[in-house]
Each structure stands twice: as structure tokens, then as C-alpha cells.
Protein backbone atom coordinates (compact mmCIF):
# COMPACT_ATOMS: atom_id res chain seq x y z
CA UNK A 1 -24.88 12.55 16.96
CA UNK A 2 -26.95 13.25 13.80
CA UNK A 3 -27.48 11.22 11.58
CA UNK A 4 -25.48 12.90 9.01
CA UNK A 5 -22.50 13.17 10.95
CA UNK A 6 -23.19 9.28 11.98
CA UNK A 7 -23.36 8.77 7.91
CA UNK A 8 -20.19 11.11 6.69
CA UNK A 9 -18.22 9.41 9.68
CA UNK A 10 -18.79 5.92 8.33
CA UNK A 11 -18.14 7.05 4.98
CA UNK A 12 -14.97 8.63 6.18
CA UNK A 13 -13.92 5.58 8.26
CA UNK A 14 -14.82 3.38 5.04
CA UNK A 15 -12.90 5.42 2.65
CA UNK A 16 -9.85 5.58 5.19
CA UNK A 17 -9.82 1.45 5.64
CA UNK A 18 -10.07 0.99 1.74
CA UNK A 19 -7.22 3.54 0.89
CA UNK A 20 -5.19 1.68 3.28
CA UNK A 21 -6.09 -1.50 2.02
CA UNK A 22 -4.99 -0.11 -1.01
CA UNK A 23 -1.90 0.69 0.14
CA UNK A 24 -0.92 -2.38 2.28
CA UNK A 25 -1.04 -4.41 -1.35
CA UNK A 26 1.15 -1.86 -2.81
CA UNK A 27 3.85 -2.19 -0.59
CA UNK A 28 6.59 -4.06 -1.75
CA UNK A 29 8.13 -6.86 -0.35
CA UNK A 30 11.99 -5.95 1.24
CA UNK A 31 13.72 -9.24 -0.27
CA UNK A 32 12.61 -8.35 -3.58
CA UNK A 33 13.45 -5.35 -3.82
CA UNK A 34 17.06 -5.83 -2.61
CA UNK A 35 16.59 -9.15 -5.30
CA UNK A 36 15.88 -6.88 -7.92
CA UNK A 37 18.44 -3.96 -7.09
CA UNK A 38 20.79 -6.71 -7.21
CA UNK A 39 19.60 -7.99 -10.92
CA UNK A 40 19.68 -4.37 -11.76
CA UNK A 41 23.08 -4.01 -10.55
CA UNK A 42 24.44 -6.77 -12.35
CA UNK A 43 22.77 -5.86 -15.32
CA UNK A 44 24.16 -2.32 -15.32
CA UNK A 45 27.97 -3.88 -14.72
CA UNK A 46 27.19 -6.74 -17.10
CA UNK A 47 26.07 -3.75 -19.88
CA UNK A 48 29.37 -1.78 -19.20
CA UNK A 49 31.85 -4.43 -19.26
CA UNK A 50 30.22 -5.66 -22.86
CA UNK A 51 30.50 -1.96 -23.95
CA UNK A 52 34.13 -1.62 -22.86
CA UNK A 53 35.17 -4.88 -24.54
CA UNK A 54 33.83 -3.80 -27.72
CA UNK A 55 35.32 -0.63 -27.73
CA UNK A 56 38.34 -2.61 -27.48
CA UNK A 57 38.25 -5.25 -29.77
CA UNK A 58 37.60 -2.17 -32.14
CA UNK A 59 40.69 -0.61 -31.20
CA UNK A 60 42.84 -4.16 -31.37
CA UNK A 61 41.41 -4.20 -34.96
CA UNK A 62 42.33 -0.95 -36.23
CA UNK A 63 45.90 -1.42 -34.84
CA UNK A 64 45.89 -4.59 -36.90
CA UNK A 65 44.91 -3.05 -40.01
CA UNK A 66 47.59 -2.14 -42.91
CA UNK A 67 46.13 1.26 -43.89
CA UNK A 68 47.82 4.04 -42.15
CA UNK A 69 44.78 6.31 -41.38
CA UNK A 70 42.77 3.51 -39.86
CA UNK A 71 45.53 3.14 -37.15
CA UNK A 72 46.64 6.54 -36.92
CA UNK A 73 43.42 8.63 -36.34
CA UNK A 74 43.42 8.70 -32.61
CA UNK A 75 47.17 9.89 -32.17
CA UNK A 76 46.44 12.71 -34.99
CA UNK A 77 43.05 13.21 -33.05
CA UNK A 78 45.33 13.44 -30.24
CA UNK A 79 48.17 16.17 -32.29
CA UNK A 80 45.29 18.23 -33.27
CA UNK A 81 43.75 18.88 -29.85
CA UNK A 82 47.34 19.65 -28.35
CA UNK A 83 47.97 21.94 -31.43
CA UNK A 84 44.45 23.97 -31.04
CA UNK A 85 45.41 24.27 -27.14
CA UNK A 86 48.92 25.59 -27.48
CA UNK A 87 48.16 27.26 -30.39
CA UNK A 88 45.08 29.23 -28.40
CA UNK A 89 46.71 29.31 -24.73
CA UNK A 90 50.37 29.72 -25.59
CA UNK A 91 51.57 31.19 -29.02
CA UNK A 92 48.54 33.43 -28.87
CA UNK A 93 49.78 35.71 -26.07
CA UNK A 94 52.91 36.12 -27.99
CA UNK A 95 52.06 36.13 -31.48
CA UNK A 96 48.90 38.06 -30.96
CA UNK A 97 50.48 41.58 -32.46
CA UNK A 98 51.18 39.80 -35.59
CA UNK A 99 47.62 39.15 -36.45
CA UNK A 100 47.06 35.61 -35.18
CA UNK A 101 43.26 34.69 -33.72
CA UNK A 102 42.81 32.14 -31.62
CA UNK A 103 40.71 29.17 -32.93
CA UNK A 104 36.87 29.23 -31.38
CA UNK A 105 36.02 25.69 -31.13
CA UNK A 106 32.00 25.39 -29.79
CA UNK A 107 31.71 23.67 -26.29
CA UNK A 108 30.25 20.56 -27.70
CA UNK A 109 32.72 19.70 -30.02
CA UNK A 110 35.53 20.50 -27.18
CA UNK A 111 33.35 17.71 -25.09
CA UNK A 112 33.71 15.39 -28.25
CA UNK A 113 37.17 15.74 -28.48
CA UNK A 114 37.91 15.21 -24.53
CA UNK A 115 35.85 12.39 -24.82
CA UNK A 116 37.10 10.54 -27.80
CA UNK A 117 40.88 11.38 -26.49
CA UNK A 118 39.62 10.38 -22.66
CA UNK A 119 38.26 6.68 -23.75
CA UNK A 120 41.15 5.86 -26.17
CA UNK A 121 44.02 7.03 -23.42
CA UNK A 122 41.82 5.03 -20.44
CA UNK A 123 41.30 1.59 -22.56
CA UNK A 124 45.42 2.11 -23.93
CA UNK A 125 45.83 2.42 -20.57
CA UNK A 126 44.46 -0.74 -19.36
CA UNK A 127 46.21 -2.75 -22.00
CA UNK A 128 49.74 -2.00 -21.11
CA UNK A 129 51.26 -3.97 -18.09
């Protein structure tokens, strides 16, 4: 060989071993990774269970309370949704001659309302036997 291929070979060699060296102390140990999926995993379920129960101590409050609206917004939440939808998908194929629209609401706001109605029905839900 030359001696420029002898030098570019160790030089490729040398640069090979230390990027592998490299590597080898980059790799991570199995057990702790499973060790910390499991943290994370307990973490996450810790995280939702704390958000669920304070969504329903919320809700155990406002039923408490002696002010009408404060326990009555989620059921006239509820009325207003089912009014928009029958009003749009039901009466409005029969009433439509007579000059009634149908009532746009955006996308986002539809996804506010589903959601609002979705979490109050699901944690009702788990109260009751």
C-alpha cells in the first residue's frame, strides 16, 4: 500500500472505533428504561386520576350550592345543544318554506360543547350506582 492509503485507513479505522465508542456509552441500559416507562406510566395515571377528582369535587360543589344557575348550567348547556340539533336537523326540513335558517355554529365551538356535555355525562355517570 501507499502510504496515504496506509494513513486515510488508520484514520478511517480510528474514526470508526471512536464513533462506536461513542455510541456504546449512549446506549441505555434495558432495566432503566422499563424503570422509567414505569415512573412515567404512573405519573401519567397518577396526573389523570388528580384531574378527574377535581373535576368532580367541582361538580359535588356546584350541586351543593343554593343559587340556581350555579347548579343548573350543565343541564341548560345540555337543552341548548339538543335544541340547536333538532332545531337544525329536524324542524328545518319542515319549516324551511316558512323562512327558518338553520343555526351555523363554527366547528370549534361544536367541539366545546361535545366536550363540556361528554365530561359532565361520563363523571354523572360514574357517580350513580
Amino acid at each position: 500500500m501507499t502510504p496515504i492509503a496506509d494513513v486515510v485507513e488508520g484514520a478511517v479505522k480510528g474514526f470508526v472505533e471512536n464513533v462506536g465508542d461513542i455510541i456504546s456509552r449512549f446506549k441505555a441500559n434495558p432495566t432503566t428504561v422499563v424503570e422509567t416507562a414505569a415512573a412515567l406510566e404512573k405519573a401519567s395515571i397518577d396526573f389523570q386520576s388528580a384531574t378527574v377528582q377535581a373535576v368532580n369535587a367541582t361538580m359535588q360543589a356546584e350541586a351543593k350550592s343554593e343559587h340556581w344557575l350555579q347548579w343548573s348550567w350543565r343541564p341548560i348547556f345540555g337543552l341548548t345543544a339538543c335544541s340547536i340539533l333538532i332545531n337544525n336537523y329536524i324542524l328545518l326540513t319542515y319549516l324551511k318554506p316558512l323562512g327558518i335558517l338553520p343555526i351555523i355554529i363554527p366547528s370549534e365551538v361544536w367541539l366545546m360543547i361535545m366536550a363540556v356535555l361528554g365530561v359532565a355525562a361520563w363523571t354523572r355517570g360514574r357517580d350513580k350506582p
